[in-house]
Protein backbone atom coordinates (compact mmCIF):
# COMPACT_ATOMS: atom_id res chain seq x y z
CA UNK A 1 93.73 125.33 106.49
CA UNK A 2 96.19 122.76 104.68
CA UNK A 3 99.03 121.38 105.48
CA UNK A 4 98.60 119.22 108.66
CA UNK A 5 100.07 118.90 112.49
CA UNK A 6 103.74 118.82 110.42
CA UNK A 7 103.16 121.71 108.89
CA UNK A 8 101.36 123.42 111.57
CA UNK A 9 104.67 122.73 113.53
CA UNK A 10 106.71 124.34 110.82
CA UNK A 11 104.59 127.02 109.29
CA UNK A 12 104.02 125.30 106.15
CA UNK A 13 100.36 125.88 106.07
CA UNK A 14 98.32 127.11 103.45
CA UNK A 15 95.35 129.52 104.84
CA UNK A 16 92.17 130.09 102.36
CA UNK A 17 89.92 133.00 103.78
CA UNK A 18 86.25 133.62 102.35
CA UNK A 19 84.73 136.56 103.55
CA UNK A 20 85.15 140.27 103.22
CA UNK A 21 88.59 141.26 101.67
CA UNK A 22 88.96 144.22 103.90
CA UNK A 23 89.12 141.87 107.33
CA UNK A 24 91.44 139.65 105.47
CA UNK A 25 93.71 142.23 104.78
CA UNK A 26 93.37 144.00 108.03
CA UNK A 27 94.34 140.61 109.80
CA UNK A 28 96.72 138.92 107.02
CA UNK A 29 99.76 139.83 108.86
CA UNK A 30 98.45 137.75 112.03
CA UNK A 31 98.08 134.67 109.28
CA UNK A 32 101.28 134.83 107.74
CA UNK A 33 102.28 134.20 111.26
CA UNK A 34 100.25 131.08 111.23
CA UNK A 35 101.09 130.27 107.73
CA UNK A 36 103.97 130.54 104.68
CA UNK A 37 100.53 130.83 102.07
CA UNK A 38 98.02 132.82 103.64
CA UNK A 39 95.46 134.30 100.19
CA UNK A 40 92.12 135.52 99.89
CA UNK A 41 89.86 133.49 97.39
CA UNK A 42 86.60 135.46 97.40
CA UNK A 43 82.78 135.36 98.93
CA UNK A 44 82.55 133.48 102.59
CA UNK A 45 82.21 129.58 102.18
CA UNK A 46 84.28 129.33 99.10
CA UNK A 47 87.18 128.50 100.99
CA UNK A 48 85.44 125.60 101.95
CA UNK A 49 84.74 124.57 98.48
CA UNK A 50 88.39 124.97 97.93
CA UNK A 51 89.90 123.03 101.01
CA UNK A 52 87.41 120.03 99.79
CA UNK A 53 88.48 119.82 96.35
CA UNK A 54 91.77 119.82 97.87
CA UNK A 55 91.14 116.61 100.04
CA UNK A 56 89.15 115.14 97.64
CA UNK A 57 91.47 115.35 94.74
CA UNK A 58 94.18 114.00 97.15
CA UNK A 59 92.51 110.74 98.26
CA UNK A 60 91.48 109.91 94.77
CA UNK A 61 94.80 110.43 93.38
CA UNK A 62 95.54 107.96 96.95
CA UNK A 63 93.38 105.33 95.74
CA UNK A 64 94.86 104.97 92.05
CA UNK A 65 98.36 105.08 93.57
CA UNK A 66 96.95 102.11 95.47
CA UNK A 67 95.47 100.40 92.59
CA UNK A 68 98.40 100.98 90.21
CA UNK A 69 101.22 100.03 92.80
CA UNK A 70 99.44 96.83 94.14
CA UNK A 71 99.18 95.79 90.39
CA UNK A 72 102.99 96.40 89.77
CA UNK A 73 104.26 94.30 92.45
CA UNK A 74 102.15 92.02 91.99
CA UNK A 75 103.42 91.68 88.31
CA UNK A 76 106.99 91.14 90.23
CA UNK A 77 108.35 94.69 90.16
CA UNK A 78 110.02 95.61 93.79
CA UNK A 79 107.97 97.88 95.55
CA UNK A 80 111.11 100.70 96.37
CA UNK A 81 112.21 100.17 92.88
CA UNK A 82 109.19 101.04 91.59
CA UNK A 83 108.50 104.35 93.62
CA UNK A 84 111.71 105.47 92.63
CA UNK A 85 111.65 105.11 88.98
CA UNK A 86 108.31 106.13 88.65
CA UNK A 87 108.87 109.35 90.27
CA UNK A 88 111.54 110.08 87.82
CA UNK A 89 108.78 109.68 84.66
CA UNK A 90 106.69 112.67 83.28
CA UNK A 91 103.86 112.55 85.68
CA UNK A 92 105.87 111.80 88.51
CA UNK A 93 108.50 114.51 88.16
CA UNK A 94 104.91 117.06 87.33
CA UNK A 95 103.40 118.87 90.42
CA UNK A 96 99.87 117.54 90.15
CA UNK A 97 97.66 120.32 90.05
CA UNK A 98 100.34 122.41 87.47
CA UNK A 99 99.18 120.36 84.53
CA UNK A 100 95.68 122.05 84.54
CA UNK A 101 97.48 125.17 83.60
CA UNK A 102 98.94 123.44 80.69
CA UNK A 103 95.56 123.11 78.66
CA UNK A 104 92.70 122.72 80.74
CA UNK A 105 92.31 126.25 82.35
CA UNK A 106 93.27 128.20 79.11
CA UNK A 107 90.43 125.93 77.50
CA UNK A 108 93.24 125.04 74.46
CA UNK A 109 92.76 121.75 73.62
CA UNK A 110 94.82 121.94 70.23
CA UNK A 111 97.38 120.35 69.33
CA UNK A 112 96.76 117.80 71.95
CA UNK A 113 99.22 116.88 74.18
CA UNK A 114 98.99 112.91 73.78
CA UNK A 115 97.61 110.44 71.23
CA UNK A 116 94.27 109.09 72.28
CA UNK A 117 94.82 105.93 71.09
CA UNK A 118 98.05 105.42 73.04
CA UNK A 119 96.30 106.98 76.11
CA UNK A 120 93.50 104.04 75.38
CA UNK A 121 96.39 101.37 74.81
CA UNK A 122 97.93 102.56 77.87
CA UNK A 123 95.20 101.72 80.39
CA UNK A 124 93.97 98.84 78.22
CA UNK A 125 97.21 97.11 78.92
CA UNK A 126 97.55 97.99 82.73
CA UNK A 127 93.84 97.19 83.31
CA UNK A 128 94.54 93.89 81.75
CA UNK A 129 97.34 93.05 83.70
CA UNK A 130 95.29 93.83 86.93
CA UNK A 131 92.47 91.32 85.48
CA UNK A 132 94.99 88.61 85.01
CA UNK A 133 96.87 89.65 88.67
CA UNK A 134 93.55 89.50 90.63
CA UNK A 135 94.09 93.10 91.05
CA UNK A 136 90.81 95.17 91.94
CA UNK A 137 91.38 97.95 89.04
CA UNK A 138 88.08 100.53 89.81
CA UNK A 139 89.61 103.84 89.00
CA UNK A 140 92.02 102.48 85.94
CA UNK A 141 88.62 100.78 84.49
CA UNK A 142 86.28 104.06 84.95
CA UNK A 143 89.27 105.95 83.45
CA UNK A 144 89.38 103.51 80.34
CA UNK A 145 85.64 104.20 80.10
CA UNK A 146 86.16 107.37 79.63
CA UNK A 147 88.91 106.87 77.40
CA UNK A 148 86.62 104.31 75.59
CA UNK A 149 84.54 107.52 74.82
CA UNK A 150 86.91 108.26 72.20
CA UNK A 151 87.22 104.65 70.54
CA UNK A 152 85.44 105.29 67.12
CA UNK A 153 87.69 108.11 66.10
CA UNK A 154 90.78 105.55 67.65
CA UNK A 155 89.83 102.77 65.37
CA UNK A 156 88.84 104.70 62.52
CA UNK A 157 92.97 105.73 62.58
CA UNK A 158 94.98 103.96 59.43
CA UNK A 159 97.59 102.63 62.14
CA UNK A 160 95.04 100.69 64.01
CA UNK A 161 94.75 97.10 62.95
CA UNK A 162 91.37 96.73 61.57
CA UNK A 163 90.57 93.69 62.80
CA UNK A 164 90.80 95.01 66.35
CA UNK A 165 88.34 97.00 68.29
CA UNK A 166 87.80 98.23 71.36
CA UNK A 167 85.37 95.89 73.36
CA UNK A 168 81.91 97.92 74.66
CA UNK A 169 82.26 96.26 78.07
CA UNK A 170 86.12 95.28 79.71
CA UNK A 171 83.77 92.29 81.46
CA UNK A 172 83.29 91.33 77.86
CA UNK A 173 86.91 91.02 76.38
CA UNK A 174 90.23 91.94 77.75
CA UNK A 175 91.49 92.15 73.62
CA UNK A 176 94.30 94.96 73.88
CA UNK A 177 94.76 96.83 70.55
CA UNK A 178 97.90 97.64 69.66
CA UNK A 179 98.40 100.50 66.57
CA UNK A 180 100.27 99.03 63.46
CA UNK A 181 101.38 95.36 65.10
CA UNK A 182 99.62 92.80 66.86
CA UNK A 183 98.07 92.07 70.16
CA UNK A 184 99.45 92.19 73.35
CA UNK A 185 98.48 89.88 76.41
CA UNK A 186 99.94 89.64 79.97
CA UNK A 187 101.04 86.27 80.79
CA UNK A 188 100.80 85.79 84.31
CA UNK A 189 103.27 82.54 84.41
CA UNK A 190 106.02 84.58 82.43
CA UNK A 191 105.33 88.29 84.14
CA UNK A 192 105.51 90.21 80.70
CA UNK A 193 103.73 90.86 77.89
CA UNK A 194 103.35 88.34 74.36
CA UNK A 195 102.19 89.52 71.27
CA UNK A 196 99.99 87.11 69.54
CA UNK A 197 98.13 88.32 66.21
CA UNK A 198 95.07 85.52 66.20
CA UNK A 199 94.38 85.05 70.24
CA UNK A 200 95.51 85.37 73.40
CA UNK A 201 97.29 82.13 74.95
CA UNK A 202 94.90 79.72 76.36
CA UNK A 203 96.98 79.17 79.32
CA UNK A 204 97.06 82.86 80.57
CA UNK A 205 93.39 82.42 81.54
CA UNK A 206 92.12 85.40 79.51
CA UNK A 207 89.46 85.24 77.17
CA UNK A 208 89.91 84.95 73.38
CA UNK A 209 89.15 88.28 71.27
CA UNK A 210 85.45 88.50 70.12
């Protein structure tokens, strides 16, 4: 069962039954006065399976909203202001599990839905931020690892500047590579980013490319 004492109050429950399909029918009537989305998902303890990637899935996506949020105020944007614009942008106006039925459960990767390399720049940029804001960043930096995956066919793109890469360890480096222009580095006394094509200011307290 999902959906909590507020929606046990108002029938806003979701009900997953493993089991024998003929007792689920036989009693679905009694659940749909239980619940508004009563459905039969297969063999018994599957529903269990279910209602944990469920939780699961929910407290992770918790935890970066934590992360992400604690960096943006902390980089001076108002906390309300910033819940309601973000929830206006393309993953905030998206029902989070939809998007897997955009690519991921048809298996059709191509065309790709997003440049790599800005996906990379993306999370480069906000994990640097959280390095500079004191910001503990553990999902944003095991997401840029992943992302990092990706970094020889990144670099190896004409628009990348050549002299950049991407470092093999963020405790290394906190370069940012920008495609076609130079670098960009969060200054913590001025709350926005600089571009700088040689190094990153030596009063932001980051360290130098290299």
């Amino acid at each position: 069962v999902s959906g909590g004492p507020k929606g046990a109050h108002t029938r806003k429950l979701a009900i997953w039954v493993g089991g024998d399909a003929a007792v689920y029918h036989k009693y679905e009537p009694l659940l749909r006065d239980l619940g508004d989305q009563p459905a039969y998902i297969g063999d018994i303890g599957v529903a269990s399976v279910a209602k944990l990637v469920h939780n699961c899935a929910g407290y992770v996506i918790q935890t970066a909203l934590a992360e992400v949020f604690t960096m943006g105020v902390k980089g001076g944007v108002d906390p309300l202001t910033l819940w309601r614009v973000v929830r206006q942008g393309f993953v905030g106006r998206a029902r989070v599990f939809d998007r897997l039925a955009d690519q991921f459960l048809p298996a059709v990767f191509d065309p790709p839905n997003f440049r790599l390399r800005l996906a990379h720049k993306d999370v480069s940029l906000a994990a640097s931020v959280g390095r500079e804001l004191n910001v503990p960043m553990r999902l944003a930096n095991m997401t840029l690892e992943e992302l990092t995956e990706g970094g020889p066919s990144i670099v190896a793109h004409q628009s990348m500047r050549p002299e950049t890469y991407w470092p093999a360890s963020q405790s290394e480096c906190v370069t940012v590579c920008a495609p076609a222009g130079p670098l960009w580095w969060y200054t913590q006394s001025q709350r926005r980013f600089v571009a700088d094509s040689t190094q990153a200011p030596t009063s932001s307290g980051l360290l130098t490319p290299g």
